[in-house]
Protein backbone atom coordinates (compact mmCIF):
# COMPACT_ATOMS: atom_id res chain seq x y z
CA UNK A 1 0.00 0.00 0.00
CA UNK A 2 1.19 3.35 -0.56
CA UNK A 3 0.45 4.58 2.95
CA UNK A 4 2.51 2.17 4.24
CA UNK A 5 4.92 2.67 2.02
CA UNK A 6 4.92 6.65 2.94
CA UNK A 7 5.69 5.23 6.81
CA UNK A 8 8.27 3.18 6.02
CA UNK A 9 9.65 6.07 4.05
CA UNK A 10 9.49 8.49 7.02
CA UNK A 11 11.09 5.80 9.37
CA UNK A 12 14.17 4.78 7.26
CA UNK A 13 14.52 9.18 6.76
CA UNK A 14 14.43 9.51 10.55
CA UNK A 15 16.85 6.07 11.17
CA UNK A 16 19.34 8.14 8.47
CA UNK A 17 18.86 11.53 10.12
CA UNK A 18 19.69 9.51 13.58
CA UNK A 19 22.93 7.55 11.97
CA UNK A 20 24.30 11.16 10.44
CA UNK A 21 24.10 12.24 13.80
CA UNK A 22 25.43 9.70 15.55
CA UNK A 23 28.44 9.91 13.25
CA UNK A 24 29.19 13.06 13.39
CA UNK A 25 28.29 13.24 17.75
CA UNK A 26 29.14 9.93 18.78
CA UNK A 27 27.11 9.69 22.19
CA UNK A 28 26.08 7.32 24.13
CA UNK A 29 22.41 8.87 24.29
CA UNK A 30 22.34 9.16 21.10
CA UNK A 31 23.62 5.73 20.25
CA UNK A 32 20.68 4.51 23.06
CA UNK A 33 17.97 6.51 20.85
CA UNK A 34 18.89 4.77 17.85
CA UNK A 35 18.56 1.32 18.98
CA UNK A 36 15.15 2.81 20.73
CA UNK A 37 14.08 3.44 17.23
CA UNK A 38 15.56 0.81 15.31
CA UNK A 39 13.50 -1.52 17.67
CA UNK A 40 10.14 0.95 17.53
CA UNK A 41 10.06 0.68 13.84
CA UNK A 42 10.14 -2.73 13.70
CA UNK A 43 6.81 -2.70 16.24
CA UNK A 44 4.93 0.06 16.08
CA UNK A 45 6.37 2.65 13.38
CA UNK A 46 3.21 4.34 13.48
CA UNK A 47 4.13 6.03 17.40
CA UNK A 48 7.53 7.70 15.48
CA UNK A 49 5.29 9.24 13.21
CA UNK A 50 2.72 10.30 15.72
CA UNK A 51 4.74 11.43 18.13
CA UNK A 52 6.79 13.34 15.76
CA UNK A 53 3.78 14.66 13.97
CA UNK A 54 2.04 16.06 17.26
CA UNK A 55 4.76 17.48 18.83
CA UNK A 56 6.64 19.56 15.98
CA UNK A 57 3.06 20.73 14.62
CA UNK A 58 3.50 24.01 17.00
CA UNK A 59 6.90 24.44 15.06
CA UNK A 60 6.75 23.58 11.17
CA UNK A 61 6.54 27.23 10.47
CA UNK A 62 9.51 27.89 12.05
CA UNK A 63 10.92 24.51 10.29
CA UNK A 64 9.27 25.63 7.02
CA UNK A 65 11.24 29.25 7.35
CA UNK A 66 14.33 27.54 8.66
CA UNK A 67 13.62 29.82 11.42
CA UNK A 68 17.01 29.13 14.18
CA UNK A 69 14.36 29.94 17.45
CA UNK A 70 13.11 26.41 16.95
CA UNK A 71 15.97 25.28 18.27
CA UNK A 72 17.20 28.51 20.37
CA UNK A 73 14.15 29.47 21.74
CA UNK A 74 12.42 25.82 22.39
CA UNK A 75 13.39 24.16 25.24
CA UNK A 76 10.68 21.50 25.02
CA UNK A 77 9.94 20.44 21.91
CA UNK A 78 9.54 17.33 21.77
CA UNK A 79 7.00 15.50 24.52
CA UNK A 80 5.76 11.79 24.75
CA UNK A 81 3.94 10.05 28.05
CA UNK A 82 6.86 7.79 28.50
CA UNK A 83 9.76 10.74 27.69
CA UNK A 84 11.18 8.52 24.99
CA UNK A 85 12.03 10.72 22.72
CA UNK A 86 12.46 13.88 24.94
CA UNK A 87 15.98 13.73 26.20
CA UNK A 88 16.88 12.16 23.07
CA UNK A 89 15.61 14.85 20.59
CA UNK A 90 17.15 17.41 23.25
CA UNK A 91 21.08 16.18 22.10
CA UNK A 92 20.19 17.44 18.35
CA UNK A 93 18.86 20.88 19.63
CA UNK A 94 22.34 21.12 22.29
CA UNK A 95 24.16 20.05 18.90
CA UNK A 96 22.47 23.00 17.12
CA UNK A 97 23.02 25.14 19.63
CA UNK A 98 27.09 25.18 20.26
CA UNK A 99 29.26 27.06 18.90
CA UNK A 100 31.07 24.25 17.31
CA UNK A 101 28.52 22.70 15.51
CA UNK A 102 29.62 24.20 11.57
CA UNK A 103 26.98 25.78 9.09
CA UNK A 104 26.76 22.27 7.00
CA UNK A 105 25.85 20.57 9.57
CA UNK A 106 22.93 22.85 10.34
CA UNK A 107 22.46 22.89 6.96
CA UNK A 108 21.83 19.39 6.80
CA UNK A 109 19.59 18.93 9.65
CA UNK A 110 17.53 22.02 8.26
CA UNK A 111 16.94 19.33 5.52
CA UNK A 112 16.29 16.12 7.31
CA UNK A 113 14.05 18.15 9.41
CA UNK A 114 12.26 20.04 6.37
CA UNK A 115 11.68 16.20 5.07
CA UNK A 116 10.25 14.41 7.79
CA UNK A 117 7.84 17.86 8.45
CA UNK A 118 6.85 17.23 5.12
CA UNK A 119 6.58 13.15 5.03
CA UNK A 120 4.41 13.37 8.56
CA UNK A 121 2.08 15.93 6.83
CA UNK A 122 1.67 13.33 3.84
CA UNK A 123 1.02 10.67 6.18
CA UNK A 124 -1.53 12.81 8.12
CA UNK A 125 -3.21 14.08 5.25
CA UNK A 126 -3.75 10.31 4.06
CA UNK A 127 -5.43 9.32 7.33
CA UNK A 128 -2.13 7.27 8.65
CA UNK A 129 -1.76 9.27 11.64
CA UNK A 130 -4.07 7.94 14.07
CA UNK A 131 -3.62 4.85 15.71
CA UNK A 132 -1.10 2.14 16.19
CA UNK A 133 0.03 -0.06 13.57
């Protein structure tokens, strides 16, 4: 199906976004939030998406506009009942944020992040974003 197909899509985006990452910031937390996901996808992809979705819909303006205060200005973006991808997601916005982190780099997580605003709308929009798969 082609809504499946647009998950699956969005996961293996978000698994690449995570291993780019990872390479460039090898830690621990981040190593711990792959294997979360890695595992997640394989159960229940349809949570990454939600969770995703529902907690960067506030924000895809500022996504959309490449607007920096997304990651400045939010301290909280990302929420879920069990924190599991709070403290996670939190190690991309510190990466964003110091002063060592060079423009490509931002550059290239203005993109993954621009794709997977853009893939969770899809999804949405085709009626994939409720419920667990």
């Amino acid at each position: 199906m082609q809504e499946d197909s647009q998950i699956e899509t969005f996961i293996s985006i978000f698994k690449d976004f995570l291993n780019d990452v990872y390479t460039c910031y090898p830690e621990t937390a981040l190593y711990v939030f792959k294997v979360f996901i890695d595992g997640l996808s394989k159960t229940n992809p349809i949570y990454i998406v939600n969770t995703f979705s529902e907690n960067i819909e506030p924000y895809k303006e500022f996504i959309i506009t490449r607007n920096e205060d997304f990651f400045i200005s939010n301290k909280e973006v990302f929420k879920d009942d069990n924190q599991k991808f709070a403290g996670h997601i939190d190690k991309i916005i510190n990466i964003w944020k110091s002063k060592d982190t060079p423009p490509k780099t931002k550059e290239c997580i203005w993109r993954y992040m621009t794709l997977l605003v853009k893939l969770s709308d899809k999804i949405n929009c085709n009626g994939n974003g409720s419920g667990k798969k």
